[in-house]
N, C-alpha and C. Protein backbone atom coordinates (compact mmCIF):
# COMPACT_ATOMS: atom_id res chain seq x y z
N UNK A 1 116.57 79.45 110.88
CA UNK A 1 115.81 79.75 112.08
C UNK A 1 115.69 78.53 112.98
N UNK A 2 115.51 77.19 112.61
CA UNK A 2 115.49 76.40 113.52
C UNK A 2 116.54 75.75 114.18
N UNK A 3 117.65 75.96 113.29
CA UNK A 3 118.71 75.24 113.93
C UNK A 3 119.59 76.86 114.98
N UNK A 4 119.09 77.71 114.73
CA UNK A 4 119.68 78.64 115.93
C UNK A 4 119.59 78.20 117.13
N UNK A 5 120.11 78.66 117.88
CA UNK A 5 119.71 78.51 119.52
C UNK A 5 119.01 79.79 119.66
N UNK A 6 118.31 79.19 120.75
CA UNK A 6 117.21 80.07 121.26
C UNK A 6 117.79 81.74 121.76
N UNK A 7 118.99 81.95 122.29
CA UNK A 7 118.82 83.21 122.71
C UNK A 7 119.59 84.03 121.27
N UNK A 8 119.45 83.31 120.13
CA UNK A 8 120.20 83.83 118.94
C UNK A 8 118.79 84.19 118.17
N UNK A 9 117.43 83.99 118.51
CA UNK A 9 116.19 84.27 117.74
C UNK A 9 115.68 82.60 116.81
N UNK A 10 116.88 81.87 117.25
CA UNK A 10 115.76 80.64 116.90
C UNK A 10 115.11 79.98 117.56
N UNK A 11 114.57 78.75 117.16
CA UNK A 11 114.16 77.55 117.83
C UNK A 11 114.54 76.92 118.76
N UNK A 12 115.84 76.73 118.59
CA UNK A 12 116.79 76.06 119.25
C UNK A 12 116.10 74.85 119.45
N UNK A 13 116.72 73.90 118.02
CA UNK A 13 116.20 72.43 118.15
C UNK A 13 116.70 71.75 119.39
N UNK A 14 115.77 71.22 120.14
CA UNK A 14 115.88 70.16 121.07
C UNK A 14 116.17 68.74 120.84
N UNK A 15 115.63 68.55 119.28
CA UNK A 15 115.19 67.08 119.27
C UNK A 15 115.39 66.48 118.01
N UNK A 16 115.86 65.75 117.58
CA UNK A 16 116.15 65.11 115.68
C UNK A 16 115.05 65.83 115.05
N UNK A 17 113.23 65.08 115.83
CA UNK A 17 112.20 65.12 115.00
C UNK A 17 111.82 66.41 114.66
N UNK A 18 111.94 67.95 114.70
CA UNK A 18 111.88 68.79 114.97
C UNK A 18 112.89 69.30 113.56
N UNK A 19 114.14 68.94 113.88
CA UNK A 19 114.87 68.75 112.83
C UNK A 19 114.31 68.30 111.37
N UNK A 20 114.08 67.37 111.47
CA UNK A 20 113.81 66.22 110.47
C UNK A 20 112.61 66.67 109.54
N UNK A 21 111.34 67.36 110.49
CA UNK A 21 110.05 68.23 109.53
C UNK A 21 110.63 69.43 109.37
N UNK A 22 111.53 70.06 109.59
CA UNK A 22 111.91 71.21 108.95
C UNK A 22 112.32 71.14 107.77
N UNK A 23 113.44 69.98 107.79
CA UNK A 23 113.91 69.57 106.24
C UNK A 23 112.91 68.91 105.15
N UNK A 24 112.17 68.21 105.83
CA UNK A 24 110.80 67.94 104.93
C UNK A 24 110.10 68.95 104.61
N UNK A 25 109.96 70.33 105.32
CA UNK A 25 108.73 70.99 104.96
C UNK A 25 109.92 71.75 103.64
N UNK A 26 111.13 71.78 103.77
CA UNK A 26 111.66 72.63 102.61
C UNK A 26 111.47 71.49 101.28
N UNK A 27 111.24 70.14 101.46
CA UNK A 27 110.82 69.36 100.01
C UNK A 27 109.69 70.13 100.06
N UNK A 28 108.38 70.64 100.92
CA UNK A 28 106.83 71.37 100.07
C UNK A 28 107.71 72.58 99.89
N UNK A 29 108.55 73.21 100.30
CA UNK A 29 108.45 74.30 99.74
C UNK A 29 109.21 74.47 97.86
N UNK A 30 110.51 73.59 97.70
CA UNK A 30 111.04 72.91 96.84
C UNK A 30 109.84 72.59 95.40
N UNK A 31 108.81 72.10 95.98
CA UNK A 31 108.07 71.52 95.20
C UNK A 31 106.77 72.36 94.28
N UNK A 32 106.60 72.96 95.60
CA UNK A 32 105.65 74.30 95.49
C UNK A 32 106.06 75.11 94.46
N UNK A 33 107.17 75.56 94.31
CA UNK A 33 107.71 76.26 94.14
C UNK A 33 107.85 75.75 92.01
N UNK A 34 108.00 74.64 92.26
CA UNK A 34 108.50 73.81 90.88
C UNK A 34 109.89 74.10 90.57
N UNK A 35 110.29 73.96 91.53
CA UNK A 35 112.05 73.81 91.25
C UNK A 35 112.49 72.75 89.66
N UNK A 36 113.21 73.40 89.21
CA UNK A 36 114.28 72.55 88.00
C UNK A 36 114.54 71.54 88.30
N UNK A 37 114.55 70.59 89.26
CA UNK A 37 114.75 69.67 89.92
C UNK A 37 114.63 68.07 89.51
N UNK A 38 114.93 67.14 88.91
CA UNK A 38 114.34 65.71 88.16
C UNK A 38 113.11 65.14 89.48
N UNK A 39 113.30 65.33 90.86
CA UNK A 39 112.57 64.42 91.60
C UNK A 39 111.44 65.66 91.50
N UNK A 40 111.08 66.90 91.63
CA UNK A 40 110.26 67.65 91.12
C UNK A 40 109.32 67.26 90.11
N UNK A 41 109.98 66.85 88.86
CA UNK A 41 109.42 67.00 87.64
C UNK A 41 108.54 65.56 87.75
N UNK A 42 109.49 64.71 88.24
CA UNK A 42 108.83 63.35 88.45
C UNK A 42 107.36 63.33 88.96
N UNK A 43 107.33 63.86 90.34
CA UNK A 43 106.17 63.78 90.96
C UNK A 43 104.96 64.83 90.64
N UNK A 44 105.28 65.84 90.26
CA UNK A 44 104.59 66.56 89.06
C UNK A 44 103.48 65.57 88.08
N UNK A 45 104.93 65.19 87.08
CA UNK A 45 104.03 64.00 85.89
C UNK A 45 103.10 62.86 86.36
N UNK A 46 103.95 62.26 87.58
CA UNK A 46 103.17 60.85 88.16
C UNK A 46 102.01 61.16 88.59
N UNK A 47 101.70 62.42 89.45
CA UNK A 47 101.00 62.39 90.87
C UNK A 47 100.07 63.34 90.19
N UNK A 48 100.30 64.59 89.78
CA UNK A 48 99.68 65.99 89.94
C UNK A 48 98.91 66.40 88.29
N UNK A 49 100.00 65.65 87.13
CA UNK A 49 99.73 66.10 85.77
C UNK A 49 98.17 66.29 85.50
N UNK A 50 96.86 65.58 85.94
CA UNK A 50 95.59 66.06 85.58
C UNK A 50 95.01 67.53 86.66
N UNK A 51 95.89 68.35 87.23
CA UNK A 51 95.02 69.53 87.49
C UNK A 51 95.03 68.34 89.04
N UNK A 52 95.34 67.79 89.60
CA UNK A 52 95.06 67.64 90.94
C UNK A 52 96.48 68.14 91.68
N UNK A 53 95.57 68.30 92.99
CA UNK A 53 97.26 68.60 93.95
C UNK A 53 97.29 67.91 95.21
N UNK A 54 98.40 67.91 95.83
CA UNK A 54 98.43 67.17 97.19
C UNK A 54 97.23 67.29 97.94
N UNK A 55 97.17 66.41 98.47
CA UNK A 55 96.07 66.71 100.15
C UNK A 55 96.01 65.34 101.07
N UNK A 56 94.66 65.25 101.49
CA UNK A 56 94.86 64.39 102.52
C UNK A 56 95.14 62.75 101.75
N UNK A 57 94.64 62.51 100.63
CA UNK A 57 94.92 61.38 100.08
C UNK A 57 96.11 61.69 99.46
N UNK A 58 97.63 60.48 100.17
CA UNK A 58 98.77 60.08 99.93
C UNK A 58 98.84 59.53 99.27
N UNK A 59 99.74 59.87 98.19
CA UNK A 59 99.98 58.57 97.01
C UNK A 59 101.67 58.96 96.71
N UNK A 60 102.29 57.80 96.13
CA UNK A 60 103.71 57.81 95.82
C UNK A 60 104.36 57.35 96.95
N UNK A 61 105.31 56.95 96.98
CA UNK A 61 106.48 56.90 97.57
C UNK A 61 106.28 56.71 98.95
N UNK A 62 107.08 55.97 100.14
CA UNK A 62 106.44 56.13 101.60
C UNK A 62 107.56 57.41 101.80
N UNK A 63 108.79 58.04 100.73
CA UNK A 63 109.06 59.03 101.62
C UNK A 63 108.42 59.93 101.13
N UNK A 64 107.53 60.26 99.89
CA UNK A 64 106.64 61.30 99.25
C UNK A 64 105.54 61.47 100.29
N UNK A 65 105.35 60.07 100.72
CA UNK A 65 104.17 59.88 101.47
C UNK A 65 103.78 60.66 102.82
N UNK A 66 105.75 60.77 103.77
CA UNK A 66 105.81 61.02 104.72
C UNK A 66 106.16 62.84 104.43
N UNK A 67 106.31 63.18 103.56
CA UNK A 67 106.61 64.71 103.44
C UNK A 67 104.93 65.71 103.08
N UNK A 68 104.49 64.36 102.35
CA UNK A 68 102.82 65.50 102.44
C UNK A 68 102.22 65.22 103.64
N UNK A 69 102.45 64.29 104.75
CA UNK A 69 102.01 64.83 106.25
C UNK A 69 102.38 66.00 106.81
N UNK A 70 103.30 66.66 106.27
CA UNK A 70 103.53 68.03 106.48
C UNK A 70 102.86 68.72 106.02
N UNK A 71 101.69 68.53 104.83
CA UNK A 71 101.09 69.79 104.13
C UNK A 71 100.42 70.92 104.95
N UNK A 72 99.95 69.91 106.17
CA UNK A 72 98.86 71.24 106.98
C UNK A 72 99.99 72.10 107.68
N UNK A 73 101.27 71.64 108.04
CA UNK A 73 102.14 72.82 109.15
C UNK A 73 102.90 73.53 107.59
N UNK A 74 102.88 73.08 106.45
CA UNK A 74 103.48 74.08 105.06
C UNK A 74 102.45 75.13 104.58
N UNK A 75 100.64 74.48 105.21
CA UNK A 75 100.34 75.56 103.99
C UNK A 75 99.66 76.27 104.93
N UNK A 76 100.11 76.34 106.77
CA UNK A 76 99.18 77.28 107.95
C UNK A 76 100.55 78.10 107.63
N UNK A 77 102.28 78.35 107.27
CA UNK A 77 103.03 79.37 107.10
C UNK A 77 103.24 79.94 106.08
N UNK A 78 102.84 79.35 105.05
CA UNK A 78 102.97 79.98 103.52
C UNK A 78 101.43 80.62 102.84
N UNK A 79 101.92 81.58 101.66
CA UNK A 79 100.91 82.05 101.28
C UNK A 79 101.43 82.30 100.03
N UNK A 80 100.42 82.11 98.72
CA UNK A 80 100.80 82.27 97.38
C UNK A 80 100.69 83.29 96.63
N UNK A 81 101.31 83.68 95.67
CA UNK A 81 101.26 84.42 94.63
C UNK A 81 100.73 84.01 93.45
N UNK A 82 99.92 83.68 92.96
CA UNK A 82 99.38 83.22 91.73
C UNK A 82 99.98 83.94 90.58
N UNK A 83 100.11 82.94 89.92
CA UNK A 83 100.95 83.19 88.44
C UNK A 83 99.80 82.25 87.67
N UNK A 84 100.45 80.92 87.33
CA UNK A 84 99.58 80.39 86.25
C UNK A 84 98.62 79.22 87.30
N UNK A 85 98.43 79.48 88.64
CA UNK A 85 97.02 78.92 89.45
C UNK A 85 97.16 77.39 89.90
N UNK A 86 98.52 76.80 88.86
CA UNK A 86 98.21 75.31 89.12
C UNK A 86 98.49 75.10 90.63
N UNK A 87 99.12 75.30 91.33
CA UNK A 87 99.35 74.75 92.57
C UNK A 87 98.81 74.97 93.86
N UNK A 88 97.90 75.94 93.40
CA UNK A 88 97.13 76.45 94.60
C UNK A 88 95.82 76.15 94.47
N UNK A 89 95.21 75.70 95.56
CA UNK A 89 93.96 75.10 95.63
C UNK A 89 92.95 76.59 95.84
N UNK A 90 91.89 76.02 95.09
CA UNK A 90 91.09 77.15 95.00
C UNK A 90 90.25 77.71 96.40
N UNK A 91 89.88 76.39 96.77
CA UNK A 91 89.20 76.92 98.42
C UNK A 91 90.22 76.63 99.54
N UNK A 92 90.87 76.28 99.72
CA UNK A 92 91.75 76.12 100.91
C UNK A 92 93.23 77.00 101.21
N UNK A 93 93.65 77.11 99.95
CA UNK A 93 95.21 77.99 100.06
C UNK A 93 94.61 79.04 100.33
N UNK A 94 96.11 80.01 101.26
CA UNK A 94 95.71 81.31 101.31
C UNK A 94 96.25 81.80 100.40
N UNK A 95 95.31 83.07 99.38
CA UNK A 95 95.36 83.80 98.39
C UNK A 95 94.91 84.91 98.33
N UNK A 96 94.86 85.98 98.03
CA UNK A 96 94.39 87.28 97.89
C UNK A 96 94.00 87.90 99.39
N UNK A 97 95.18 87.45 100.37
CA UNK A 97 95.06 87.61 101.73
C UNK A 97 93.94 86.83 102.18
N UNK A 98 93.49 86.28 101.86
CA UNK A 98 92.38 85.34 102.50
C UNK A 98 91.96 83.29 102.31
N UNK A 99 91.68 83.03 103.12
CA UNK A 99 91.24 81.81 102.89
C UNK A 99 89.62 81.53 101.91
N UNK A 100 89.62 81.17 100.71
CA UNK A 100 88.05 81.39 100.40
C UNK A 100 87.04 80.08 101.51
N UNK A 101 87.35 79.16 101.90
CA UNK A 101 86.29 78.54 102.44
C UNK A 101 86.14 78.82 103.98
N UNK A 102 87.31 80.00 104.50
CA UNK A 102 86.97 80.57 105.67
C UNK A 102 85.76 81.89 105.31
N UNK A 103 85.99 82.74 103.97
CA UNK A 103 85.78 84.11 103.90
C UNK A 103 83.98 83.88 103.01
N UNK A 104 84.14 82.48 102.42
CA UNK A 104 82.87 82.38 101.64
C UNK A 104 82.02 81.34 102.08
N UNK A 105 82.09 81.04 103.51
CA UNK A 105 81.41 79.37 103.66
C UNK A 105 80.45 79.40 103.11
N UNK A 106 79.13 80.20 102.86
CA UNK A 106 77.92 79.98 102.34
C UNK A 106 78.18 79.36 100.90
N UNK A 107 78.90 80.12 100.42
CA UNK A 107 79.28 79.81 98.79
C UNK A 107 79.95 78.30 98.65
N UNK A 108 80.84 78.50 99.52
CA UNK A 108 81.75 76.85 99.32
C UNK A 108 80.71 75.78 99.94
N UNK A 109 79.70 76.07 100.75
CA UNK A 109 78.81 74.99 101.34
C UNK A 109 77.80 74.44 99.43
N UNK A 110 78.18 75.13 98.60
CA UNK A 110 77.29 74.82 97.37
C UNK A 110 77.81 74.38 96.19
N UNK A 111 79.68 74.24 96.70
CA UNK A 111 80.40 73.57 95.80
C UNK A 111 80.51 71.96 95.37
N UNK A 112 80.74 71.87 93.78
CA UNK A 112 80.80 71.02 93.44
C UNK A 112 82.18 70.09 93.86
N UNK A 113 83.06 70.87 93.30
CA UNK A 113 84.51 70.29 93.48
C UNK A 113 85.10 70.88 94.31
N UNK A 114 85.68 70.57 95.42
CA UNK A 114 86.15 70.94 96.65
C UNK A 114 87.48 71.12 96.71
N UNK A 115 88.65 70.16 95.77
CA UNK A 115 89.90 69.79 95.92
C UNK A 115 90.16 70.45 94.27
N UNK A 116 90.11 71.82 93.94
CA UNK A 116 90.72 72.08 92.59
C UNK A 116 91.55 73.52 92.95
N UNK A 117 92.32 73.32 91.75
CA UNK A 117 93.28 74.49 91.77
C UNK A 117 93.23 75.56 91.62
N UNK A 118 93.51 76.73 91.27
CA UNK A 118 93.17 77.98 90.66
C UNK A 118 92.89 78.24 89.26
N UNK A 119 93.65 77.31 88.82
CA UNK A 119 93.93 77.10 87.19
C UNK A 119 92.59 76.91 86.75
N UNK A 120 92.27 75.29 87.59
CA UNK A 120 90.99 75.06 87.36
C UNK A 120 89.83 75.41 87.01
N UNK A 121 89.81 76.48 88.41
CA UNK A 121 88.49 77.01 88.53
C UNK A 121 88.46 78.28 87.62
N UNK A 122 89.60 78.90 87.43
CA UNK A 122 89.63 79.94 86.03
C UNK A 122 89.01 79.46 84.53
N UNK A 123 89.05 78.20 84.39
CA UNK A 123 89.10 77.55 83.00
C UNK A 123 88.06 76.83 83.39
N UNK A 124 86.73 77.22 84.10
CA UNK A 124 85.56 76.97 84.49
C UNK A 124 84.48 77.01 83.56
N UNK A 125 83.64 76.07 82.31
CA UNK A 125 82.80 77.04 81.83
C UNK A 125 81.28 77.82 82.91
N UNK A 126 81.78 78.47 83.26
CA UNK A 126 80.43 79.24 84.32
C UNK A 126 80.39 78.67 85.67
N UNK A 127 79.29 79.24 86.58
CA UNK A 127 78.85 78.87 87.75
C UNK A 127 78.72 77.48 88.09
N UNK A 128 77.81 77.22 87.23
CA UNK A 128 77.47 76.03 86.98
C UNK A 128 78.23 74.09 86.98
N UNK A 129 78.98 74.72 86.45
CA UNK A 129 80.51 73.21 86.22
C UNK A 129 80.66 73.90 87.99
N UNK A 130 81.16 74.83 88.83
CA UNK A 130 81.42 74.51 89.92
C UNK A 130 80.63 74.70 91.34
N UNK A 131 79.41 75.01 90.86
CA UNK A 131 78.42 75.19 92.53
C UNK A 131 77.14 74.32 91.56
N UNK A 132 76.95 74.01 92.59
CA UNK A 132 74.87 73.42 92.75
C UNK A 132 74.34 74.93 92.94
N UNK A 133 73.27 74.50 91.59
CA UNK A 133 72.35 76.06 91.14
C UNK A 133 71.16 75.23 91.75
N UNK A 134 70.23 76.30 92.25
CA UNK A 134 70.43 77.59 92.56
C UNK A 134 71.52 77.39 93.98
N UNK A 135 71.66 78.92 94.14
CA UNK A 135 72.65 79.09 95.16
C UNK A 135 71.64 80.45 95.89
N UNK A 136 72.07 80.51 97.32
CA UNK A 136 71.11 81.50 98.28
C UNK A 136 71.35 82.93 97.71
N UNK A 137 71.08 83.88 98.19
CA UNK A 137 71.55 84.99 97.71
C UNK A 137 72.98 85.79 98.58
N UNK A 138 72.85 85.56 99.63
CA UNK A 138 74.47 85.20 100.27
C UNK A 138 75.71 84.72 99.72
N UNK A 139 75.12 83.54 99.26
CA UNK A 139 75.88 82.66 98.00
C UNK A 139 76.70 83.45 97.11
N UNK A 140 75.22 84.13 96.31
CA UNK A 140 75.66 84.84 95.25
C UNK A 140 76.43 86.09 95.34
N UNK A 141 76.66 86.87 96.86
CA UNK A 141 77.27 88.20 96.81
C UNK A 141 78.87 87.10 97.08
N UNK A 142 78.73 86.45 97.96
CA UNK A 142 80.31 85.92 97.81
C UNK A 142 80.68 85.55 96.07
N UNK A 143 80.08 84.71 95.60
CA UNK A 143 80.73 84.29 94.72
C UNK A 143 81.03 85.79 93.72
N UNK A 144 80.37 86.64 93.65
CA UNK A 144 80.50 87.92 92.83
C UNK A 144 81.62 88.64 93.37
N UNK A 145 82.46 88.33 94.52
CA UNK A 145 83.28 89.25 95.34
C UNK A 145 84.73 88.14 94.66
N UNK A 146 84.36 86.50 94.43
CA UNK A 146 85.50 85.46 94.04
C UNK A 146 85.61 85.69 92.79
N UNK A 147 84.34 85.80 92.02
CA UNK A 147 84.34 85.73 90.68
C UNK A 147 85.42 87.40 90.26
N UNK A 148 85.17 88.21 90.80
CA UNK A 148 86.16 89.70 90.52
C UNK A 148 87.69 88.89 90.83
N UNK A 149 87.60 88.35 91.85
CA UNK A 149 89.10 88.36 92.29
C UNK A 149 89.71 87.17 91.66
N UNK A 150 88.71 86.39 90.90
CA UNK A 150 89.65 85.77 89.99
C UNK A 150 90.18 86.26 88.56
N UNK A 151 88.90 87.30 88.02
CA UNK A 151 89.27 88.21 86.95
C UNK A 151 90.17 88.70 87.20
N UNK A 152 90.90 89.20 88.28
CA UNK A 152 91.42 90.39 88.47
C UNK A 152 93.25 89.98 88.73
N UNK A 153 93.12 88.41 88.43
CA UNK A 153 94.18 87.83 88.81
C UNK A 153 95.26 87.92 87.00
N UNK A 154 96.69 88.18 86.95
CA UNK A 154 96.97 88.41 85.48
C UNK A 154 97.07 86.87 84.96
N UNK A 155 97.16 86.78 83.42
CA UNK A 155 96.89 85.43 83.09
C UNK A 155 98.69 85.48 82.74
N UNK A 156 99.30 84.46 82.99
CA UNK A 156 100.72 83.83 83.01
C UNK A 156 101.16 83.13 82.50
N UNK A 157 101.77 82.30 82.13
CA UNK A 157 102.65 81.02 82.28
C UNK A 157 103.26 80.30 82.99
N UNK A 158 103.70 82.28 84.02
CA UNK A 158 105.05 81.17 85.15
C UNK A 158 104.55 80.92 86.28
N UNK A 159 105.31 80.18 86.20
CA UNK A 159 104.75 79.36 88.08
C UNK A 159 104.33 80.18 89.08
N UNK A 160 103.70 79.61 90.18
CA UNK A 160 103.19 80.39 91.00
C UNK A 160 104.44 80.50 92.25
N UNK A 161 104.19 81.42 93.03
CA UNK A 161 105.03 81.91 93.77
C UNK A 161 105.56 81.58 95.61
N UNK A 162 105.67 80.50 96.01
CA UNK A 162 105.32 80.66 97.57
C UNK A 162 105.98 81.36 98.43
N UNK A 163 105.31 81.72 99.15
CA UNK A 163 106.23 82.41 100.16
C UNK A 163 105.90 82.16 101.63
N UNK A 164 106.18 82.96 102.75
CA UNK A 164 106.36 82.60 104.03
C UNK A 164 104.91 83.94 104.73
N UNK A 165 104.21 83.53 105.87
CA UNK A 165 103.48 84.34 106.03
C UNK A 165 104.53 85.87 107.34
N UNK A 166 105.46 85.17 107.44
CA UNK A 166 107.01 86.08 107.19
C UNK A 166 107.55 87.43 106.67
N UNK A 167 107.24 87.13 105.35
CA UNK A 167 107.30 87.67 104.49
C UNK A 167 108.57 87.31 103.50
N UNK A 168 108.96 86.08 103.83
CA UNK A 168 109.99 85.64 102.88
C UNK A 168 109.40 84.82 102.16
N UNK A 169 110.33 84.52 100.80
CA UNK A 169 110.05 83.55 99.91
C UNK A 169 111.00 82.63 99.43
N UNK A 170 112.09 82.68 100.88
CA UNK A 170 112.80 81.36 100.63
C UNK A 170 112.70 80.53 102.03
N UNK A 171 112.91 79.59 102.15
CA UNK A 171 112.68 78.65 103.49
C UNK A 171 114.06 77.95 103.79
N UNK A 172 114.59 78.19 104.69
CA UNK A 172 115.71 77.81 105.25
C UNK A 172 115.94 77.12 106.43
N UNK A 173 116.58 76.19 106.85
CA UNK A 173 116.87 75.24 107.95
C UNK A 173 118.09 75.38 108.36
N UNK A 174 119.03 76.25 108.26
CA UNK A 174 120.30 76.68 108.51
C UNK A 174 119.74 78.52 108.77
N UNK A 175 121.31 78.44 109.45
CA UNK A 175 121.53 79.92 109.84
C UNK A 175 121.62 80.98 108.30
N UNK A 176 122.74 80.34 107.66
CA UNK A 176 122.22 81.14 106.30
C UNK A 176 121.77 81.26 105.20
């Protein structure tokens, strides 16, 4: 799509830089994804292995460095499929068609941990390990609407799924 010309339904790149974050945003999608990959697996073990995931604090590499400045234009087009939760952040990714710290602010205004995964917050013991008790009663109908929709999620192994808010789930920088 981006390297089309414009009256072909693409972009029609104008410019290297334009170029250049397209091919970067396919390393988040590459990564997301947990490709078979050795530079995958690497930054996985180094960066991510305790249950954390990318965000605004950069670490690794200045070109690791310069590809998670892409995270906010990777994760406003993609949307996940949860499988086994690790890669998706619990309040910020979109999941179950929704954003939770757009759909629950009362609730997320009472959170403990702000930056955890899905995995995480599944393998929660109770309320408690993740909100400041008490919580309003607002609070509590959101979290009873999160708490279903995390039950309701199947328990896995395999990786989680990204896809495009598109409706694709591969990301491409070429015509085919």
């Amino acid at each position: 799509m981006v390297c089309l010309p414009e009256k072909e339904g693409g972009l029609g790149v104008r410019n290297l830089k334009t170029q250049n974050e397209a091919l970067l945003l396919k390393h988040l999608h590459i990564f997301y994804n947990r490709a078979d990959i050795p530079w995958v697996h690497l930054i996985w073990e180094q960066h991510y292995n305790a249950g954390n995931l990318p965000d605004t604090k950069r670490k690794g590499s200045f070109w690791w460095k310069d590809i998670t400045k892409l995270l906010l234009s990777f994760k406003e087009m993609s949307m996940v499929h949860i499988n086994d939760g690790a890669t998706c952040l619990f309040w910020e990714d979109l999941w179950q068609n929704r954003v939770p710290t757009q759909h629950f602010p009362e609730l997320f205004s009472f959170a403990k941990k702000r930056n955890i995964s899905i995995r995480t917050a599944k393998g929660a013991n109770g309320p408690g390990s993740l909100f400041h008790l008490p919580i309003s009663n607002v609070a509590l109908q959101q979290l009873l609407i999160l708490a279903n929709d995390l039950n309701n999620l199947q328990k896995t192994e395999e990786f989680d799924i990204w896809s495009y808010i598109w409706g694709s789930t591969t990301f491409s920088v070429s015509k085919a």
